[in-house]
N, C-alpha and C. Protein backbone atom coordinates (compact mmCIF):
# COMPACT_ATOMS: atom_id res chain seq x y z
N UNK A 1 25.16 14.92 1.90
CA UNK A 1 24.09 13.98 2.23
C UNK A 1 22.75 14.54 1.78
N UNK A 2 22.20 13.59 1.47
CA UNK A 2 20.46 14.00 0.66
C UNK A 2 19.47 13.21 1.86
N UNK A 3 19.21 14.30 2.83
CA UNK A 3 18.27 13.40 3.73
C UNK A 3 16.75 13.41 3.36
N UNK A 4 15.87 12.17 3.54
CA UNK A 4 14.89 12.51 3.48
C UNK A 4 14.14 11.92 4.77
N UNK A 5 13.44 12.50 5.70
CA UNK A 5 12.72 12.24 6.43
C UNK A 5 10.78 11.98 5.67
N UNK A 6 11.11 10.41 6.11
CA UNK A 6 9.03 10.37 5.42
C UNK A 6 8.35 10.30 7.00
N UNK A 7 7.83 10.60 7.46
CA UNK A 7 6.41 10.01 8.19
C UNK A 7 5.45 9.06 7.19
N UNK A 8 5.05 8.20 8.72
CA UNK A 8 4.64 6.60 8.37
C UNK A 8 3.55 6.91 7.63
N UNK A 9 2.84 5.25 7.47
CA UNK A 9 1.60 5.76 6.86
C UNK A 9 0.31 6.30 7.79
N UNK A 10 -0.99 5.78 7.28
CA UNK A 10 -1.83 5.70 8.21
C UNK A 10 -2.19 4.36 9.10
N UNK A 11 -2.24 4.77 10.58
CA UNK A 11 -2.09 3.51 11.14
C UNK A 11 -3.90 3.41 11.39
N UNK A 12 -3.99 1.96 11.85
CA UNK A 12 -5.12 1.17 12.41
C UNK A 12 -5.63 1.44 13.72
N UNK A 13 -6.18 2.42 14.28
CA UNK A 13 -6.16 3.08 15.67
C UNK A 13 -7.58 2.70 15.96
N UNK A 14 -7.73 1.83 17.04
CA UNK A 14 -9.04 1.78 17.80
C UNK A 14 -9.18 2.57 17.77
N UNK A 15 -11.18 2.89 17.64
CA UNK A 15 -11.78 4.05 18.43
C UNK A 15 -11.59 3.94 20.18
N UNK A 16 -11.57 5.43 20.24
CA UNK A 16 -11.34 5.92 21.41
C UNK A 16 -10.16 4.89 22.35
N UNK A 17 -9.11 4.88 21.65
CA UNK A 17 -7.69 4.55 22.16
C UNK A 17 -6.21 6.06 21.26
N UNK A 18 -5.70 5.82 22.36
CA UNK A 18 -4.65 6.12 21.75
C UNK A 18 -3.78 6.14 21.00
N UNK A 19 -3.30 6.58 20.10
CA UNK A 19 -2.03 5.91 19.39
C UNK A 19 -1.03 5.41 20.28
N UNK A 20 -0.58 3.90 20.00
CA UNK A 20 0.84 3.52 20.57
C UNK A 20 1.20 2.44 19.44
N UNK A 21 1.12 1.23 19.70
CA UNK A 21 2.16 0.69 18.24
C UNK A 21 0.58 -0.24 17.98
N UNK A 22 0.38 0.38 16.68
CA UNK A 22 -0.77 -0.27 16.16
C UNK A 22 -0.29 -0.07 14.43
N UNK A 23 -0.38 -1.04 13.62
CA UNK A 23 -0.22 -1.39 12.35
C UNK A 23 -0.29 -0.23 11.27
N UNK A 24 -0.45 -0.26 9.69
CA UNK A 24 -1.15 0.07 9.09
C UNK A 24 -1.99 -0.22 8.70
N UNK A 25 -3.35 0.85 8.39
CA UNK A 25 -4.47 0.98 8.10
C UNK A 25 -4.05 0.27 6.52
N UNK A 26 -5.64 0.13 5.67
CA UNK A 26 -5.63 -0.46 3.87
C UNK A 26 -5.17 0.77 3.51
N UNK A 27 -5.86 1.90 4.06
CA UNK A 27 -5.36 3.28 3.32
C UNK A 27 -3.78 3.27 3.46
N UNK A 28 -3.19 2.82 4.97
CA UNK A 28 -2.13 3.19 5.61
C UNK A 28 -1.06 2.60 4.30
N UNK A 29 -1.25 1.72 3.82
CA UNK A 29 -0.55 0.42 3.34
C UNK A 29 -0.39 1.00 1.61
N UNK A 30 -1.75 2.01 1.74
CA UNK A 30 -1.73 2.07 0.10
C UNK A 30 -0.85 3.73 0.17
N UNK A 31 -0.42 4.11 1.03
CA UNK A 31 0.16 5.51 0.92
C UNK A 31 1.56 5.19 0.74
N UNK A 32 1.72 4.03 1.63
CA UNK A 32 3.25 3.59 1.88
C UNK A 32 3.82 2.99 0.59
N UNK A 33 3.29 2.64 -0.32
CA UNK A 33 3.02 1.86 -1.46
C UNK A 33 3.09 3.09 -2.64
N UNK A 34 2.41 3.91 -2.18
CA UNK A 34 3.02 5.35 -3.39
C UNK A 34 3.87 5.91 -3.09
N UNK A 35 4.16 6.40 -2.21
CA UNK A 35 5.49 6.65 -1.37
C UNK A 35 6.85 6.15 -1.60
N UNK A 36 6.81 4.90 -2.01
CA UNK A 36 7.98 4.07 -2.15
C UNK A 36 8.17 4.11 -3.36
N UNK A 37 6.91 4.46 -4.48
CA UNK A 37 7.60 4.72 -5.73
C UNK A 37 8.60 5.90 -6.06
N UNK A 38 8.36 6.57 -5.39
CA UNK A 38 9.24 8.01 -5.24
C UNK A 38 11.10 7.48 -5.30
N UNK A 39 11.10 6.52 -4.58
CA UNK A 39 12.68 6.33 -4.15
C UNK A 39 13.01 4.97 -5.44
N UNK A 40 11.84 4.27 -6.56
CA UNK A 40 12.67 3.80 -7.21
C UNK A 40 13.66 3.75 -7.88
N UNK A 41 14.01 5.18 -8.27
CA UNK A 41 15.45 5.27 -8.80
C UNK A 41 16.39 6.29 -8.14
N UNK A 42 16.49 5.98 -6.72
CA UNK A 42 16.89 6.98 -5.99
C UNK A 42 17.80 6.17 -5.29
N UNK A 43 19.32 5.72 -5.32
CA UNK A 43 20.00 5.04 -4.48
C UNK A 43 20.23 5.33 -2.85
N UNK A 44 19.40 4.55 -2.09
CA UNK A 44 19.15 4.34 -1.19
C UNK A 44 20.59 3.82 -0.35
N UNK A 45 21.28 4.42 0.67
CA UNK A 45 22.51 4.05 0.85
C UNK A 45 22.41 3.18 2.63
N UNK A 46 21.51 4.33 3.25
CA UNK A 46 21.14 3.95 5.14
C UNK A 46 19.49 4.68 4.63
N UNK A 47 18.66 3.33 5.20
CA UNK A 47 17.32 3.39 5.49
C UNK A 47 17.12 3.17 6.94
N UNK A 48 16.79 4.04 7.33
CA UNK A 48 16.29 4.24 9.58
C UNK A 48 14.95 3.75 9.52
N UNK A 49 14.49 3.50 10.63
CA UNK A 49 13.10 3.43 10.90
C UNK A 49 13.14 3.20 12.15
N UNK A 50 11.85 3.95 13.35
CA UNK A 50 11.73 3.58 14.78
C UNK A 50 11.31 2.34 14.50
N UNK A 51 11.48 1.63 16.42
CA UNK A 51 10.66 0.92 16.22
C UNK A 51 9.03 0.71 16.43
N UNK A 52 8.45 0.84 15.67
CA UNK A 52 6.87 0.85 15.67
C UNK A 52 6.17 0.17 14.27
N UNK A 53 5.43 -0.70 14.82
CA UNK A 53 4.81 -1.24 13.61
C UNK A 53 4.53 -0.18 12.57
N UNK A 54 4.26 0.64 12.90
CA UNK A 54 3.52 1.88 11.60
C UNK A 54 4.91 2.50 10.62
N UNK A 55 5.47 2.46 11.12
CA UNK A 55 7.46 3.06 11.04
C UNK A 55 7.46 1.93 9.83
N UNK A 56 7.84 0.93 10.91
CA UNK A 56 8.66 -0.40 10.21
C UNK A 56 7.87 -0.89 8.97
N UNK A 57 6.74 -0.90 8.37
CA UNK A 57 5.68 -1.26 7.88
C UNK A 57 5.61 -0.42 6.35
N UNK A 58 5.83 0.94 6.86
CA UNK A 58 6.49 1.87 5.86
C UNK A 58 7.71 1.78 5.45
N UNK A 59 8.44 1.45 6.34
CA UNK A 59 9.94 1.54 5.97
C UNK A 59 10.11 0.30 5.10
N UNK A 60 9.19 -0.77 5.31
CA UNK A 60 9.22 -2.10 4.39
C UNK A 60 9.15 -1.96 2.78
N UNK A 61 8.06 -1.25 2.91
CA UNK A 61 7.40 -0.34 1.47
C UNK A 61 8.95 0.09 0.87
N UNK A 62 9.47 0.99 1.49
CA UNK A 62 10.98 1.94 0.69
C UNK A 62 11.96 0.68 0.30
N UNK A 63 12.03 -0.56 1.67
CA UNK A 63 13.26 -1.43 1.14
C UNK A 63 12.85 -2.42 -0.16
N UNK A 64 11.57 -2.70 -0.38
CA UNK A 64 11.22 -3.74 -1.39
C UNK A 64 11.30 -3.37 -2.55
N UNK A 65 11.27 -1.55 -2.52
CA UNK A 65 11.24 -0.58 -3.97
C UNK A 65 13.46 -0.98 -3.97
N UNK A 66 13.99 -0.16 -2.64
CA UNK A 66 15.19 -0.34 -3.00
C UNK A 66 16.18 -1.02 -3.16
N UNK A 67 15.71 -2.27 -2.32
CA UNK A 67 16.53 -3.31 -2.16
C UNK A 67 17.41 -3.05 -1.38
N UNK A 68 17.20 -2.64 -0.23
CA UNK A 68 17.87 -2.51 0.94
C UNK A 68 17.14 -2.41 2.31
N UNK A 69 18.09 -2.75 3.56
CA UNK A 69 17.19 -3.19 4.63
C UNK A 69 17.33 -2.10 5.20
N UNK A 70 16.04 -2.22 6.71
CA UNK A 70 16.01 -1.04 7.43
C UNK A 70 16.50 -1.66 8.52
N UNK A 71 17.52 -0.34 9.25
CA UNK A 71 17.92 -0.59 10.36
C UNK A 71 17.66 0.50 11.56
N UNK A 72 16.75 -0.45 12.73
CA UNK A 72 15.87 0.93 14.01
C UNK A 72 16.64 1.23 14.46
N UNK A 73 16.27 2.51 15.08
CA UNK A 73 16.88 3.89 15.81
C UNK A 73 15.68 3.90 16.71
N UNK A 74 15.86 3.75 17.93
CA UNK A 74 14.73 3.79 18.74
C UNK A 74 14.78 5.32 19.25
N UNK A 75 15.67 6.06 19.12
CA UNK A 75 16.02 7.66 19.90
C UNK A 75 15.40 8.29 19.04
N UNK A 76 14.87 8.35 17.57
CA UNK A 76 13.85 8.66 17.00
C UNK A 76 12.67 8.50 16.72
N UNK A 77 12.41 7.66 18.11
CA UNK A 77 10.55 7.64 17.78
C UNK A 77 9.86 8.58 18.42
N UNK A 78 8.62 8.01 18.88
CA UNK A 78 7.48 9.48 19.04
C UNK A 78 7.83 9.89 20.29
N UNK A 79 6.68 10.56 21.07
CA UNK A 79 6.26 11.07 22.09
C UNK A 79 5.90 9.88 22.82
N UNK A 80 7.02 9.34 23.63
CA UNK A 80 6.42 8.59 25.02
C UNK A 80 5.35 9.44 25.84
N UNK A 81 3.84 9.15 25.33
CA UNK A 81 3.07 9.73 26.31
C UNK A 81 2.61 8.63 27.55
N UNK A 82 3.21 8.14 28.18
CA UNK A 82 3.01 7.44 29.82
C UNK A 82 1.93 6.72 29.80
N UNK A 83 1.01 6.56 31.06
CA UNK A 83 -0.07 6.53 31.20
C UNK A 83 -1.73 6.35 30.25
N UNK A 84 -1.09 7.56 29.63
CA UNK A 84 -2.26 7.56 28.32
C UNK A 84 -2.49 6.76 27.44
N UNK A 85 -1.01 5.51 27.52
CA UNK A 85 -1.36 4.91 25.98
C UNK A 85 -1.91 3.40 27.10
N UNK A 86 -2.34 3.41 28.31
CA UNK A 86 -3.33 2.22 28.88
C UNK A 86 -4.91 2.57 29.35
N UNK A 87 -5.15 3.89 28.98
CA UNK A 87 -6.85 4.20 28.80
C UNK A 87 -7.29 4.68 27.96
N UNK A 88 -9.26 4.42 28.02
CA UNK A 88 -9.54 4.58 26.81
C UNK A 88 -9.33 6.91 26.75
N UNK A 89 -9.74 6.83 25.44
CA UNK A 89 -9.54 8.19 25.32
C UNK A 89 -10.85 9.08 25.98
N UNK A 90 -11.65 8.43 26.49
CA UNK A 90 -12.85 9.26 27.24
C UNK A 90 -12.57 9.27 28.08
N UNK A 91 -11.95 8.60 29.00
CA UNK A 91 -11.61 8.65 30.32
C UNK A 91 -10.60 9.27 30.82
N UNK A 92 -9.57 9.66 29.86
CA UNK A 92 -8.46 10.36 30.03
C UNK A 92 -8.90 11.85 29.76
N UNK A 93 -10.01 11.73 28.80
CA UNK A 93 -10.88 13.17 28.77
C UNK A 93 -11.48 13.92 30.26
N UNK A 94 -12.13 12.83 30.65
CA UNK A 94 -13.24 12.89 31.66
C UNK A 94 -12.15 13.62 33.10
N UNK A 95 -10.91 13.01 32.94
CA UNK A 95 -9.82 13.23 34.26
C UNK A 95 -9.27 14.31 33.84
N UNK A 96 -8.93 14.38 32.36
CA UNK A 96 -8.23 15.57 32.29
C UNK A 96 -8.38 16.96 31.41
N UNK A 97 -10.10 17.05 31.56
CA UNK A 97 -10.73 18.17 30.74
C UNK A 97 -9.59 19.30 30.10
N UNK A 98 -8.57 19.79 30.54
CA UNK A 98 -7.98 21.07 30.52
C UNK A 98 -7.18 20.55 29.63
N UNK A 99 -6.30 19.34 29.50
CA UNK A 99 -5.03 19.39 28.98
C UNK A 99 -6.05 19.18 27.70
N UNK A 100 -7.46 18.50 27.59
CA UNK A 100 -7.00 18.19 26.39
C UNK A 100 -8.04 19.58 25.64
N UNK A 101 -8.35 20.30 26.20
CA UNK A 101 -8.20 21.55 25.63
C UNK A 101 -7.36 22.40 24.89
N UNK A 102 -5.87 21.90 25.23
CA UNK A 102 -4.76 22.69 24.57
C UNK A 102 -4.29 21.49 23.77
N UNK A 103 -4.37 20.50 23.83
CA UNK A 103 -3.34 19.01 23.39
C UNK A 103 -3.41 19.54 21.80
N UNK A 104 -2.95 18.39 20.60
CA UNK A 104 -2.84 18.47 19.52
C UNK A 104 -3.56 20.04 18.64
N UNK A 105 -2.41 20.52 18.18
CA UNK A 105 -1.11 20.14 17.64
C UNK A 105 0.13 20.44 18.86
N UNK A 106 -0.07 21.21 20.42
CA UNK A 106 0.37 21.00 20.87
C UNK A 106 0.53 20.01 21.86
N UNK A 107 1.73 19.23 22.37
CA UNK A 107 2.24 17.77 22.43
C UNK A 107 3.02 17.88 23.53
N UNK A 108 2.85 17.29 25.22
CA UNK A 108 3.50 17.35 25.59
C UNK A 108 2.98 16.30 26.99
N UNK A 109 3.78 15.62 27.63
CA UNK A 109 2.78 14.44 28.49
C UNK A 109 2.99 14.18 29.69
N UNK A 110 3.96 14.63 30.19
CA UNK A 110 4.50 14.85 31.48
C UNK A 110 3.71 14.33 32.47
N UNK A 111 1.71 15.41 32.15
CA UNK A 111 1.11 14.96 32.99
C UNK A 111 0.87 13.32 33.46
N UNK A 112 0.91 12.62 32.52
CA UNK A 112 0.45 11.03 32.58
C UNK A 112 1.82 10.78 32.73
N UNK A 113 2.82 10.87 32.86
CA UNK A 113 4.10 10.51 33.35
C UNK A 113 4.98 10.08 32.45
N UNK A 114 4.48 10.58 31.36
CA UNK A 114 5.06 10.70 30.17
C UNK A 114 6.02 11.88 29.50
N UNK A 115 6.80 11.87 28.19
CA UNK A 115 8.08 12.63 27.64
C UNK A 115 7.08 14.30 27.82
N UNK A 116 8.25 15.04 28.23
CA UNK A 116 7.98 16.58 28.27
C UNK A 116 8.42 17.03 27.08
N UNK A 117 7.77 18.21 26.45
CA UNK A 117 8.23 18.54 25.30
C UNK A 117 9.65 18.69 25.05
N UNK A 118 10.44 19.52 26.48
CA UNK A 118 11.62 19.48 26.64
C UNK A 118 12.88 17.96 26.18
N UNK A 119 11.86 17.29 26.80
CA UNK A 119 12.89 15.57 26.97
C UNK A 119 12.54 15.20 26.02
N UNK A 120 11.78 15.12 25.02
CA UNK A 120 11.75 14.68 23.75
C UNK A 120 12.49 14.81 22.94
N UNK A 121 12.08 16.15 22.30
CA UNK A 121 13.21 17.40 21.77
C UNK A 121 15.03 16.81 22.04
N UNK A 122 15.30 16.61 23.58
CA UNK A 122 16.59 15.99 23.63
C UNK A 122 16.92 14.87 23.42
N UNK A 123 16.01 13.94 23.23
CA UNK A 123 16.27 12.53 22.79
C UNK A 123 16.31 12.43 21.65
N UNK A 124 15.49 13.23 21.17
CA UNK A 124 15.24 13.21 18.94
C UNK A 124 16.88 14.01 18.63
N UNK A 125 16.86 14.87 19.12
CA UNK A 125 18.21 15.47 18.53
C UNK A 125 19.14 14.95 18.92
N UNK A 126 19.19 14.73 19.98
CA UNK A 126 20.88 13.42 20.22
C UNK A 126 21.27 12.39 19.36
N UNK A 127 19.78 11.81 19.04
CA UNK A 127 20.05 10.68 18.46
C UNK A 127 20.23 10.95 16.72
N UNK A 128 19.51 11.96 16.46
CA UNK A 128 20.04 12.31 15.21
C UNK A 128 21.30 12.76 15.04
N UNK A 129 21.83 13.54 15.68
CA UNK A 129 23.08 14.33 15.89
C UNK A 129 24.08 12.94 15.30
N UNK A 130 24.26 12.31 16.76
CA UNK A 130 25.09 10.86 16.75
C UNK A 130 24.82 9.69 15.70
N UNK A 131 23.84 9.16 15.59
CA UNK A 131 23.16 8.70 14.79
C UNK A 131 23.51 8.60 13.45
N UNK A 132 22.77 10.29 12.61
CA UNK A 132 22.83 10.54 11.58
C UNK A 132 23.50 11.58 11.03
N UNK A 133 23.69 12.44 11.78
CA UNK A 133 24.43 14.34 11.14
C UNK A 133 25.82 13.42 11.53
N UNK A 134 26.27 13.53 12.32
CA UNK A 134 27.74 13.02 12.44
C UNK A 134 28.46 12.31 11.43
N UNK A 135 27.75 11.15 11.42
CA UNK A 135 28.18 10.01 10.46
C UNK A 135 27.47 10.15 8.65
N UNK A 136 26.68 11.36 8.48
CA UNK A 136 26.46 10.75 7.27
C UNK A 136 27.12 12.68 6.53
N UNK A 137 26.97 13.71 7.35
CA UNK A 137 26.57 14.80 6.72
C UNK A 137 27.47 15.23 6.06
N UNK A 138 28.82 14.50 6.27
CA UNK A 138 29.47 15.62 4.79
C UNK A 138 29.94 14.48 3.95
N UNK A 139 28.90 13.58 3.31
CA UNK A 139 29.10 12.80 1.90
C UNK A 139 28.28 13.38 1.27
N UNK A 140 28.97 13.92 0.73
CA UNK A 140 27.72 14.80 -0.69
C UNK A 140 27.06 13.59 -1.09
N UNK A 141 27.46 12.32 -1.63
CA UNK A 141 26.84 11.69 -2.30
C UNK A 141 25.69 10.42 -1.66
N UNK A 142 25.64 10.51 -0.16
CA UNK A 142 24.87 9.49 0.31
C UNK A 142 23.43 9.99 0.63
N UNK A 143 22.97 9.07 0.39
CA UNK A 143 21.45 9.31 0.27
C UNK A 143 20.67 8.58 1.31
N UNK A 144 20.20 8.86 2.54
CA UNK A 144 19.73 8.50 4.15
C UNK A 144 18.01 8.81 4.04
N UNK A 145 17.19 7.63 4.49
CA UNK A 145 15.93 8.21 4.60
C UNK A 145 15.69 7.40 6.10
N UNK A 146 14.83 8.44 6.85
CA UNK A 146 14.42 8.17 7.58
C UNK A 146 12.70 8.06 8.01
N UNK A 147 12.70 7.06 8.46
CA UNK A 147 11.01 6.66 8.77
C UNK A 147 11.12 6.95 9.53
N UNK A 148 9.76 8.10 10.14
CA UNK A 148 9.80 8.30 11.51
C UNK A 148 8.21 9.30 11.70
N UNK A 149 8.22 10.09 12.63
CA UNK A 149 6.97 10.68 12.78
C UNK A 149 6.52 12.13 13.10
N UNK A 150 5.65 12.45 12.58
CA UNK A 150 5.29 13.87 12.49
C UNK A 150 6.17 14.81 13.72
N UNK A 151 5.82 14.46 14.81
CA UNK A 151 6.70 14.94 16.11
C UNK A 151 7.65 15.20 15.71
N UNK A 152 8.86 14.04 15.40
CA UNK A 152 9.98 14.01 15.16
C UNK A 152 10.66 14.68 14.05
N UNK A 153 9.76 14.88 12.97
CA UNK A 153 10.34 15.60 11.81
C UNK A 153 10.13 17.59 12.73
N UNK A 154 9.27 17.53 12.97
CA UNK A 154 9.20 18.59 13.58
C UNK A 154 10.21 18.99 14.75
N UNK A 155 10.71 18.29 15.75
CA UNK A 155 11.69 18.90 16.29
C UNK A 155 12.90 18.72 15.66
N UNK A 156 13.45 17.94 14.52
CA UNK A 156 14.32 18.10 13.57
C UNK A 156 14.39 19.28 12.73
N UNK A 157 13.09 19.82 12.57
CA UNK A 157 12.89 21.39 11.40
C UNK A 157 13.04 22.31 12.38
N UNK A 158 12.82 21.93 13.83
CA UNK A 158 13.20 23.15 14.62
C UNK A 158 14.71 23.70 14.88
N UNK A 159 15.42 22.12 15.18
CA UNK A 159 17.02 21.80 15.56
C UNK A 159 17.41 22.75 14.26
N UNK A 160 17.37 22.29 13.05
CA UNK A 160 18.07 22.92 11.72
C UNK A 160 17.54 24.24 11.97
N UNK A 161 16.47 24.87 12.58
CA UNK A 161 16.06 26.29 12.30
C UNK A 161 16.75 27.20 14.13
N UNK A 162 17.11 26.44 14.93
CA UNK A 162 17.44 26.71 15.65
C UNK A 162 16.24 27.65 16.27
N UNK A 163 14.98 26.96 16.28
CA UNK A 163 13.77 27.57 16.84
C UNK A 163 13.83 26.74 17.80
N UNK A 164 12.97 27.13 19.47
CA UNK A 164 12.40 26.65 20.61
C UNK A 164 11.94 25.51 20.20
N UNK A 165 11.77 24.81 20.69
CA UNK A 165 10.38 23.91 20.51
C UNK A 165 9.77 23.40 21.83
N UNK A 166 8.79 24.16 21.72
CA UNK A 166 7.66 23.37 22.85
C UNK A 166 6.55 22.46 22.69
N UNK A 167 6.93 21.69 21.72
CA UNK A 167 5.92 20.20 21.45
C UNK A 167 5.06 20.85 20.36
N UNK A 168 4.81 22.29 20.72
CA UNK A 168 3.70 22.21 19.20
C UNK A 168 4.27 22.45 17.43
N UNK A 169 3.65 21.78 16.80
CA UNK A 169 3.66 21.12 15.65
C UNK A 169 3.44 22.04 14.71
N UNK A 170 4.24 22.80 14.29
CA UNK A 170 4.68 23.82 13.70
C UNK A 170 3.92 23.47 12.23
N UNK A 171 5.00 22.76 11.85
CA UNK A 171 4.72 22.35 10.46
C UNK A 171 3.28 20.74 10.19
N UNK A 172 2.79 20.94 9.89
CA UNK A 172 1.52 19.90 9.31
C UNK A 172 2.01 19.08 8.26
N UNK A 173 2.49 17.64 8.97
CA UNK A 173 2.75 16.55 8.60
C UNK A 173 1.68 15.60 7.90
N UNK A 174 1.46 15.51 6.54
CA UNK A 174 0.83 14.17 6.40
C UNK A 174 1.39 13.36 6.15
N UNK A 175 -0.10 12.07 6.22
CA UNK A 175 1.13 10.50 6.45
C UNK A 175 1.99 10.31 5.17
N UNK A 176 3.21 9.65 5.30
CA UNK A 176 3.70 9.36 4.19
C UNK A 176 4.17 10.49 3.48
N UNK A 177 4.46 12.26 3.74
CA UNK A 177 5.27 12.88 3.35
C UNK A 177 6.54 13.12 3.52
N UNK A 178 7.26 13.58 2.53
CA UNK A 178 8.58 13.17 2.38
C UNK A 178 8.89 15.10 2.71
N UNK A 179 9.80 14.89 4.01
CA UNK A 179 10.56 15.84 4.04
C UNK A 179 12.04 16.13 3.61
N UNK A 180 12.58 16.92 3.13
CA UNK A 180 14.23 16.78 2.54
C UNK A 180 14.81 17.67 2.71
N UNK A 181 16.38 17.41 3.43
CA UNK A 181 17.07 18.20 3.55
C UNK A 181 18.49 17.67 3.12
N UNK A 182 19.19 18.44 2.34
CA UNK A 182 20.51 18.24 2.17
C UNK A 182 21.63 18.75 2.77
N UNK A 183 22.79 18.56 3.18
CA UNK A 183 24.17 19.11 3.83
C UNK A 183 24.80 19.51 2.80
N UNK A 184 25.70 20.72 3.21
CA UNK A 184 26.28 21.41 2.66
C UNK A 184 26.94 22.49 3.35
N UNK A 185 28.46 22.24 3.12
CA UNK A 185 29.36 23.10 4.64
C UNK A 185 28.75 22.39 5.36
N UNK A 186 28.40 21.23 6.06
CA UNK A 186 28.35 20.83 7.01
C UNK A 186 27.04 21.79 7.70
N UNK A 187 26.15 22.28 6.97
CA UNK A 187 24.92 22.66 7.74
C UNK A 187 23.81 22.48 6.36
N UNK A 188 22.31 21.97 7.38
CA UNK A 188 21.39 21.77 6.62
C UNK A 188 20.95 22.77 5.64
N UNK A 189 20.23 22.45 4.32
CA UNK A 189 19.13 23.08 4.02
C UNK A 189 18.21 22.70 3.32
N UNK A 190 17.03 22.88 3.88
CA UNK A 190 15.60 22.37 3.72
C UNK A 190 15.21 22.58 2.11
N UNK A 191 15.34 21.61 1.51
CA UNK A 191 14.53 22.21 0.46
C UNK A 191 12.93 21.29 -0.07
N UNK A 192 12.62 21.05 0.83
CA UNK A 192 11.00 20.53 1.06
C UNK A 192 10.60 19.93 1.88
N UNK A 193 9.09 20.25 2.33
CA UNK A 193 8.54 20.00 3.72
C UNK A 193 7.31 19.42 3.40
N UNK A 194 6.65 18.48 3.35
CA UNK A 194 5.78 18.29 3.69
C UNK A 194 5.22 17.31 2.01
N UNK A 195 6.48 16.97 0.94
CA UNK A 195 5.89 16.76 -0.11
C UNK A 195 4.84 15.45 -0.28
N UNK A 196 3.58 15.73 -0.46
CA UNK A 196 2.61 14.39 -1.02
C UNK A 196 2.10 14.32 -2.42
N UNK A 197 3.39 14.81 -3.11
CA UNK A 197 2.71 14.60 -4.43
C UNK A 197 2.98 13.29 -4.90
N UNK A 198 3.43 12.65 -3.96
CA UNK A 198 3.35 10.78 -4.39
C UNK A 198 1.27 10.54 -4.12
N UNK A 199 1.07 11.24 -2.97
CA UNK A 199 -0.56 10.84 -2.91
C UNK A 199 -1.64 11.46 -3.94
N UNK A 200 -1.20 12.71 -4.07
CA UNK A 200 -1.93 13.43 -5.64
C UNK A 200 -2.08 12.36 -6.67
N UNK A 201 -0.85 12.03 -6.52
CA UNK A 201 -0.54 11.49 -8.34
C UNK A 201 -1.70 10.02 -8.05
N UNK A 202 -1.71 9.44 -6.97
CA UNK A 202 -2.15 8.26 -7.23
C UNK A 202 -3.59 8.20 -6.34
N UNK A 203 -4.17 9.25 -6.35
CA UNK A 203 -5.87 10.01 -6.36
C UNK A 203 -6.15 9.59 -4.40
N UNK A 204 -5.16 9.14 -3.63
CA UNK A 204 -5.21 8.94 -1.93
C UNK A 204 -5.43 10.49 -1.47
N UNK A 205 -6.12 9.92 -0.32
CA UNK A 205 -6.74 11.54 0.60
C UNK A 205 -5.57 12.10 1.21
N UNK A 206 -5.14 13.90 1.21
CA UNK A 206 -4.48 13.82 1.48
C UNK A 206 -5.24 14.74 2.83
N UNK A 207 -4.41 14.72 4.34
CA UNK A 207 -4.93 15.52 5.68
C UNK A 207 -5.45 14.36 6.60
N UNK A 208 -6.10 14.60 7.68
CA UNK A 208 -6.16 14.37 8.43
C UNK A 208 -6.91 13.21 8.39
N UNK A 209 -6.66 11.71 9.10
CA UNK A 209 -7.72 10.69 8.92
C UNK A 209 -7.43 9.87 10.16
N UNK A 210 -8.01 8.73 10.14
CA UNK A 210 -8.05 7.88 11.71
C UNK A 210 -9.44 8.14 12.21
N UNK A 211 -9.54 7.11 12.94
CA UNK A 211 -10.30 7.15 14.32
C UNK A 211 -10.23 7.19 15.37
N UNK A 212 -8.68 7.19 15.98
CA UNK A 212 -8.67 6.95 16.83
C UNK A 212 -7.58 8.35 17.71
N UNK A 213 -6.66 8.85 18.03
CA UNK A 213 -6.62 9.65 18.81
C UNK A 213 -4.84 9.95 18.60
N UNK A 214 -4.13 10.43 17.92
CA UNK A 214 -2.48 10.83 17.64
C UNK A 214 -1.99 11.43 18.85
N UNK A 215 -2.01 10.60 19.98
CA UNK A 215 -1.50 10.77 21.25
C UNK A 215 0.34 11.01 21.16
N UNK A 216 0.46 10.09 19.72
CA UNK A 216 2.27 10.24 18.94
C UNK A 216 1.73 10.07 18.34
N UNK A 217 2.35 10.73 16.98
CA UNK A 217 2.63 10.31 15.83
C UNK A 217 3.18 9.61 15.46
């Protein structure tokens, strides 16, 4: 199996709100759009995507290049952060000076009654496990991409590395990079993390952008 994990594009985030399911941005739309040239001659066999407008929106981009549909996996989406995704982001400041002292790139929400780094971590890997390693990993020849989000590729690079993970974000995800890993003996190996040379080539910013607050990715 030739997996590729992309993270979405850039989404449309009110100021001072949280991320929760909000669209793509013009930028968001134009990353997803270079992105998808990558897989035109790449037979596309199972296309995933959570469900989240920003996911699905991207994942639209890959099926119109491949001609194939996407089908959601909800056990791979972000960080259920609780609470947080119904106030504005000053006010969640104002209550909770400390956490957000440590917050991004470390990720974890418990406090607002939201996913612990722990319970995340077990929902992303179950569902990949069952999901996707089970059923796809020893066809050498199938080719699986998954839409999904910075978080999630990250406790996936941890699962294959058999590192801890405590919510923080090891590896630096931008939008619309294509992570890849292939099977072999029935165990992963990574052979790229983080590629945006779909955004190089076609002159898009690559790092950090938004206005509004990556409560999930």
């Amino acid at each position: 199996m030739e997996l590729y994990l992309v993270r979405h594009g850039e989404s449309d985030i009110p100021p001072d709100t949280f991320q929760n399911d909000f669209p793509l941005s013009e930028l968001g739309q134009r990353q997803a759009a270079a992105m998808a040239k990558r897989f035109r001659d790449v037979r596309i066999d199972h296309l995933l995507t959570t469900p989240y407008l920003r996911t699905a929106q991207t994942a639209e981009a890959i099926a119109a290049v491949a001609g194939v549909a996407a089908i959601e996996e909800p056990g791979l989406g972000s960080f259920r952060a609780g609470g947080f995704h119904d106030v504005p982001v000053s006010k969640a400041r104002e209550a909770y000076p400390e956490w957000f002292e440590r917050t991004y790139p470390l990720q974890s929400y418990e406090l607002a009654g939201g996913e612990s780094a722990a319970a995340f971590f077990e929902r992303v890997t179950e569902a990949f496990v069952e999901k996707v390693w089970e059923r796809f990993s020893e066809s050498r020849d199938l080719n699986v991409v998954v839409v999904c989000h910075e978080e999630t590729i990250n406790a996936l690079l941890h699962h294959f590395l058999g590192l801890t993970f405590t919510g923080f974000q090891t590896f630096k995800l931008d939008h619309t990079s294509i992570t890849r890993i292939n099977s072999r003996m029935n165990r992963p190996r990574i052979t790229a993390v983080n590629d945006v040379a779909h955004l190089v080539m076609a002159g898009l910013p690559v790092g950090a952008s938004g206005t509004g607050r990556a409560a999930a990715g």
